[in-house]
Protein backbone atom coordinates (compact mmCIF):
# COMPACT_ATOMS: atom_id res chain seq x y z
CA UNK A 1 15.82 6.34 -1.44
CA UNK A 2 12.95 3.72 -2.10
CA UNK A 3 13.54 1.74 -5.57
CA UNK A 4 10.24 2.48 -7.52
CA UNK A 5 11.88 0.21 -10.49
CA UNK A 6 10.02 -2.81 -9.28
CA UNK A 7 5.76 -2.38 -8.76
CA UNK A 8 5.57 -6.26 -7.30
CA UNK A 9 7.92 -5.73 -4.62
CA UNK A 10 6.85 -3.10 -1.49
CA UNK A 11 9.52 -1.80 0.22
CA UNK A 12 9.52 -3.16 4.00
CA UNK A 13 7.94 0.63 5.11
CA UNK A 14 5.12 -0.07 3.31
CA UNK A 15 4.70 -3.87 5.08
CA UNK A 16 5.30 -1.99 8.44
CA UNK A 17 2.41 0.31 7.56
CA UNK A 18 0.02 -2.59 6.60
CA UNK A 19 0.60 -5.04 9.30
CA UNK A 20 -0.83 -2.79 12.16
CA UNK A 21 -4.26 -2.83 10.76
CA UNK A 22 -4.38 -7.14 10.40
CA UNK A 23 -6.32 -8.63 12.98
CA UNK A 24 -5.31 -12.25 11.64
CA UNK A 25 -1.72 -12.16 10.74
CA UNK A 26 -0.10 -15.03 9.13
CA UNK A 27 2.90 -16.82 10.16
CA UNK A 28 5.97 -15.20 9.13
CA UNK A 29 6.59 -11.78 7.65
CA UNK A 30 3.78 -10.04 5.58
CA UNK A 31 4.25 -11.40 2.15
CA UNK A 32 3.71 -8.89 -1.08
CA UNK A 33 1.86 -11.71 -2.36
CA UNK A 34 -0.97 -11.53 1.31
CA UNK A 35 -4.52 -11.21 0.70
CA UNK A 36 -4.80 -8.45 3.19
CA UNK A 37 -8.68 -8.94 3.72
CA UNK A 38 -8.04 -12.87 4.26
CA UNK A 39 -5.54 -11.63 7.43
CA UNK A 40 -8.14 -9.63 8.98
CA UNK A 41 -7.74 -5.88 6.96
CA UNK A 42 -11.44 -3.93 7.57
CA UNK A 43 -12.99 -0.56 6.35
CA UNK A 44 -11.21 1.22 9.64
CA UNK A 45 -8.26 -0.34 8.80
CA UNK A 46 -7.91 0.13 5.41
CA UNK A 47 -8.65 4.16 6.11
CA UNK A 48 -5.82 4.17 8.49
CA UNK A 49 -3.43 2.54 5.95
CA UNK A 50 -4.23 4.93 3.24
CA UNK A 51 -3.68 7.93 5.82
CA UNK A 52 -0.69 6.58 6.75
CA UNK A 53 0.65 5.80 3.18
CA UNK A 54 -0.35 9.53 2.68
CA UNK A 55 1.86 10.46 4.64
CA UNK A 56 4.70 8.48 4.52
CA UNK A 57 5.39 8.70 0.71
CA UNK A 58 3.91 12.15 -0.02
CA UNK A 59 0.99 11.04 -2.30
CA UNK A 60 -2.95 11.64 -2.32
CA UNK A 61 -5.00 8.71 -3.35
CA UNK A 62 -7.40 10.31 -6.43
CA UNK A 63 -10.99 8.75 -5.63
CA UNK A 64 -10.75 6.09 -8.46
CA UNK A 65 -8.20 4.17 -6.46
CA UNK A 66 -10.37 3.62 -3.47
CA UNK A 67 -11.40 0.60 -3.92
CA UNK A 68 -10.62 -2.83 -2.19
CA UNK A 69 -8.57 -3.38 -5.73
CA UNK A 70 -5.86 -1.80 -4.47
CA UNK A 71 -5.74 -3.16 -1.15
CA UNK A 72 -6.10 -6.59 -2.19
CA UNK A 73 -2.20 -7.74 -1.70
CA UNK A 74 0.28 -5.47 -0.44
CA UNK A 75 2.03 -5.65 -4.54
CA UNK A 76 -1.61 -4.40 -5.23
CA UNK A 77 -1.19 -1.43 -2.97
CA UNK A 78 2.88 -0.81 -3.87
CA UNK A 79 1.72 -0.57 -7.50
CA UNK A 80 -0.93 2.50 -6.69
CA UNK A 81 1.42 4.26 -5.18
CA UNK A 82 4.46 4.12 -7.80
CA UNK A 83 2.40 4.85 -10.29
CA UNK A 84 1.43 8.18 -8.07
CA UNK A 85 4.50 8.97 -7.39
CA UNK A 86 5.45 8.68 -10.56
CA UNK A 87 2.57 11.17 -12.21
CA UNK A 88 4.38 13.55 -9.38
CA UNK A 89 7.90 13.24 -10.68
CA UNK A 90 6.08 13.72 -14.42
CA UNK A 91 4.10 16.86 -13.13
CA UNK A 92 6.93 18.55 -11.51
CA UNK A 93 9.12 18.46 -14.85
C-alpha cells in the first residue's frame, strides 16, 4: 500500500515513472526535490508521464492540473496526485 501521509515524499514508483522521460539525468537517484525540466523533461515527455501516472495509481488529471506547475519537481507531481486520490477515497464514502 503506498503511504499518502506524506505529499513531499514520492514513492520510488512514481521516480521510476519520471526518469524514463529525462533526457539529462543527474547523478544519482532522481531526487523529490529535481527540477524535472532542468534534467531534460519535454511536452512528449511530460504526456507520457501523466498517461503513465494514470494508470499506475488509478487517477485522471482534471484540466486545471495540466500545467508545468505540477511537473516542476517530482514532490510537485506526488502532491497532485494525493490530493486526487484523496477526492476519490472522499467521493466513494
Amino acid at each position: 500500500m503506498i503511504d499518502q501521509t506524506d505529499h513531499r515524499d514520492p514513492p520510488a514508483t512514481l521516480l521510476d515513472i519520471i526518469s524514463p522521460y529525462l533526457t539529462k539525468p543527474g547523478p544519482g537517484p532522481l531526487r523529490a526535490d529535481a527540477d524535472l525540466v532542468k534534467l531534460g523533461l519535454d511536452s512528449l515527455g511530460v504526456v507520457s508521464i501523466l498517461t503513465d501516472v494514470e494508470d499506475a495509481f488509478g487517477v485522471e488529471f482534471p484540466d486545471e492540473t495540466l500545467n508545468m506547475t505540477t511537473l516542476e519537481t517530482p514532490s510537485a507531481l506526488w502532491s497532485v496526485v494525493v490530493g486526487l486520490l484523496d477526492c476519490a477515497k472522499r467521493d466513494s464514502k
